[in-house]
C-alpha atoms as a PDB file:
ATOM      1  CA  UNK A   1       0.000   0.000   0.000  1.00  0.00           C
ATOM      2  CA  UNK A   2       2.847   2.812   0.515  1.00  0.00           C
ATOM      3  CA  UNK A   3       5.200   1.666  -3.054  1.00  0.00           C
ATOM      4  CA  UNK A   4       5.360   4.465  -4.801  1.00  0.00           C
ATOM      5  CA  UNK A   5       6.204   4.179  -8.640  1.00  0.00           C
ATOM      6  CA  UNK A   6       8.990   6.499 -10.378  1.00  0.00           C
ATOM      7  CA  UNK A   7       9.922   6.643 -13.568  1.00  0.00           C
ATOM      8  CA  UNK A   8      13.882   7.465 -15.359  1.00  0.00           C
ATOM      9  CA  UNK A   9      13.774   9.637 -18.090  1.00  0.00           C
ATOM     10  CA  UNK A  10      17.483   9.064 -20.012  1.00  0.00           C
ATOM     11  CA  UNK A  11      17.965  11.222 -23.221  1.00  0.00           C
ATOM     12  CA  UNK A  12      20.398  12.233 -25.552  1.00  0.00           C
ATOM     13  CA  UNK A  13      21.368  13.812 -28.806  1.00  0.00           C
ATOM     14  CA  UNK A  14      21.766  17.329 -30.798  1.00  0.00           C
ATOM     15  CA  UNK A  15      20.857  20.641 -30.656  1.00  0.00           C
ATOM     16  CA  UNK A  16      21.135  23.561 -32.450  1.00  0.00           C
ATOM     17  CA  UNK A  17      21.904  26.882 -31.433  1.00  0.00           C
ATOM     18  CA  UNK A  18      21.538  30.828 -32.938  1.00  0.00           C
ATOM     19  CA  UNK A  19      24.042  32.736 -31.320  1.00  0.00           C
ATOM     20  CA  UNK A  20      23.390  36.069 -31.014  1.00  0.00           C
ATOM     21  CA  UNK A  21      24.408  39.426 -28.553  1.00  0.00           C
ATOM     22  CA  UNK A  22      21.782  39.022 -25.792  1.00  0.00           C
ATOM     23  CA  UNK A  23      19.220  36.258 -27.109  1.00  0.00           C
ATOM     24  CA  UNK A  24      20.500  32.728 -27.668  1.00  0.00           C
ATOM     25  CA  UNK A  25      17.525  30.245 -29.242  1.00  0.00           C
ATOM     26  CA  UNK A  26      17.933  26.581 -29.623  1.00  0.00           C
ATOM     27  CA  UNK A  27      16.355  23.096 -30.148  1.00  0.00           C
ATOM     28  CA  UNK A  28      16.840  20.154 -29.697  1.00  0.00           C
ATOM     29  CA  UNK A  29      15.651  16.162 -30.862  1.00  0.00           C
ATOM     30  CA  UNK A  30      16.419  14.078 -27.939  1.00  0.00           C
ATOM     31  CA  UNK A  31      16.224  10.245 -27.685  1.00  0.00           C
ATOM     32  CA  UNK A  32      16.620   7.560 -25.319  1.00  0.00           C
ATOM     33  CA  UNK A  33      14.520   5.449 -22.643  1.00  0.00           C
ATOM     34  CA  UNK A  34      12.628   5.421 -19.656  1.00  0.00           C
ATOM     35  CA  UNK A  35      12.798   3.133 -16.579  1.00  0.00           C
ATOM     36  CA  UNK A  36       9.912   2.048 -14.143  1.00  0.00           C
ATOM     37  CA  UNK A  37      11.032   1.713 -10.667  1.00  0.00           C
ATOM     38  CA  UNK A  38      10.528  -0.512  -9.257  1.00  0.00           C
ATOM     39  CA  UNK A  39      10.269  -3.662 -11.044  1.00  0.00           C
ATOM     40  CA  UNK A  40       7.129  -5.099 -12.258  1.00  0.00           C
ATOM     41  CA  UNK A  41       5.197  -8.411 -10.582  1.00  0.00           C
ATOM     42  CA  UNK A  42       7.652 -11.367 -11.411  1.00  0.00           C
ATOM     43  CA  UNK A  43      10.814  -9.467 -10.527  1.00  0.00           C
ATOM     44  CA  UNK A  44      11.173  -8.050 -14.617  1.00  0.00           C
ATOM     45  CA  UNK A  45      11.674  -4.466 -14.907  1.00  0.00           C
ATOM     46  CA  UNK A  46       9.928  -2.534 -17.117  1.00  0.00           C
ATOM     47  CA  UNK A  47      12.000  -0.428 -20.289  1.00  0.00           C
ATOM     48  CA  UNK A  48      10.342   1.797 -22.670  1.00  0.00           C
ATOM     49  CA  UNK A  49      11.269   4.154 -26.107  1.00  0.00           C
ATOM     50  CA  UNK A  50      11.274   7.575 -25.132  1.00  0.00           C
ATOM     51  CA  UNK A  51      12.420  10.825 -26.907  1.00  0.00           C
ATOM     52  CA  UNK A  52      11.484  14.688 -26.361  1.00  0.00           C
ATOM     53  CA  UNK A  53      11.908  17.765 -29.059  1.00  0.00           C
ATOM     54  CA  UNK A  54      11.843  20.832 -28.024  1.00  0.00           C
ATOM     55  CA  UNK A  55      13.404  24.002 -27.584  1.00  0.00           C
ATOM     56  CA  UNK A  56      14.228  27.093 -25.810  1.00  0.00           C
ATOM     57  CA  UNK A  57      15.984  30.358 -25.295  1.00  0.00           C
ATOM     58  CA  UNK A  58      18.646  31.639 -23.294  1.00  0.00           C
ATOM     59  CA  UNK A  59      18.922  35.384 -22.180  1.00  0.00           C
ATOM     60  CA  UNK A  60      22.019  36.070 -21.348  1.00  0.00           C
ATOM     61  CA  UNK A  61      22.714  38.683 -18.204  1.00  0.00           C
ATOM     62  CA  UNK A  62      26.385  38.894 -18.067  1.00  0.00           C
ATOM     63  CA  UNK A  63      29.045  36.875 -19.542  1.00  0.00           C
ATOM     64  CA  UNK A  64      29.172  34.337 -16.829  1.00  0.00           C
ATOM     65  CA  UNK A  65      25.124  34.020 -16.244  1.00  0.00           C
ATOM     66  CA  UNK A  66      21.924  33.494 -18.678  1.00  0.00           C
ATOM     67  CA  UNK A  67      18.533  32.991 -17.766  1.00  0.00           C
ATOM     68  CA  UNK A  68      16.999  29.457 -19.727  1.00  0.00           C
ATOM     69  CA  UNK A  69      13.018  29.399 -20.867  1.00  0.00           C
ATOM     70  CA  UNK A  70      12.120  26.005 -22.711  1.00  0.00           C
ATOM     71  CA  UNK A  71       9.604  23.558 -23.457  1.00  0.00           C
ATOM     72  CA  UNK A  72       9.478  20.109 -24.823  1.00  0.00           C
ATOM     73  CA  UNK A  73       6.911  17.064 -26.364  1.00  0.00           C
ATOM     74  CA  UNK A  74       7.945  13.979 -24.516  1.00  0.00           C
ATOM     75  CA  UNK A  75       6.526  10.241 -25.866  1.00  0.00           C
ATOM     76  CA  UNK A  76       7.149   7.116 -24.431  1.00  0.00           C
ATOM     77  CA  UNK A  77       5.825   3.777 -25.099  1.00  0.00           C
ATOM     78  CA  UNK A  78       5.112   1.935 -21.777  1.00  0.00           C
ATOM     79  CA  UNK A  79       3.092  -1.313 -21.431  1.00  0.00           C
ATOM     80  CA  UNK A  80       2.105  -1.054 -25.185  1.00  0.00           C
ATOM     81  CA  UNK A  81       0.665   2.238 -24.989  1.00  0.00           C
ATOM     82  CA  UNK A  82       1.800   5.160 -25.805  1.00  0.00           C
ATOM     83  CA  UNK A  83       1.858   8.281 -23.285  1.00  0.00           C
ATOM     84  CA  UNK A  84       2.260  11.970 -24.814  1.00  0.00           C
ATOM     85  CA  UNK A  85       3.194  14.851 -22.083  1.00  0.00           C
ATOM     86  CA  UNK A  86       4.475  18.637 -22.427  1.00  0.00           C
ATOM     87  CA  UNK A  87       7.419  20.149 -19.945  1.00  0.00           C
ATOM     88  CA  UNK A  88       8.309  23.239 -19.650  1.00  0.00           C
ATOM     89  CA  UNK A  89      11.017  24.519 -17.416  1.00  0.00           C
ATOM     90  CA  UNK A  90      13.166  28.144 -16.170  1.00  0.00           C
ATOM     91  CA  UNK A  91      16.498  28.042 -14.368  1.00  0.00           C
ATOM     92  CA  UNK A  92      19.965  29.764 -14.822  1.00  0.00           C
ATOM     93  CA  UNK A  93      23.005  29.217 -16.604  1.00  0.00           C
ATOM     94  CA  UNK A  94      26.475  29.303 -15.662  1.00  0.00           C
ATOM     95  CA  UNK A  95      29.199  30.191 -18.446  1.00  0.00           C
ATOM     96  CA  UNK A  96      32.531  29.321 -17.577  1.00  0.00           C
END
């Protein structure tokens, strides 16, 4: 009654970048898995396809610091079935 289910995102792959004075926008097509944790009834663990595309900006403060906006599509194919979901994250970035 108190397992709680979580789930591994693991992703990976190019991204493309404008470079410009202030403003820096990019995206990305990333690929990869995702993990259930923990394993399913009969000890297997449970592996899926997974990949996100997306994309962003970066707006950069100083030369050391940027502020990141982005957003991404995320699929996965779990248990035969397909799940579709939208992130979208902030945080800073640290040029060195």
């Amino acid at each position: 009654a108190n397992d709680r289910t979580k789930y591994l995102l693991y992703t990976a792959g190019p991204r493309i970048a404008w470079r410009g004075r202030k403003w820096e926008p990019w995206a990305h097509s990333l690929f990869g898995g995702m993990r259930m944790i923990p394993q399913i009834a009969g000890g297997f663990s449970q592996n899926a396809f997974a990949f996100q595309l997306g994309g962003g900006a970066d707006f950069r403060f100083i030369p050391q610091l940027s502020a990141r906006f982005e957003g991404d599509y995320v699929r996965s194919q779990l248990y035969s079935t397909s799940q579709n979901n939208f992130q979208f994250g902030t945080g800073l970035v640290i040029h060195f």
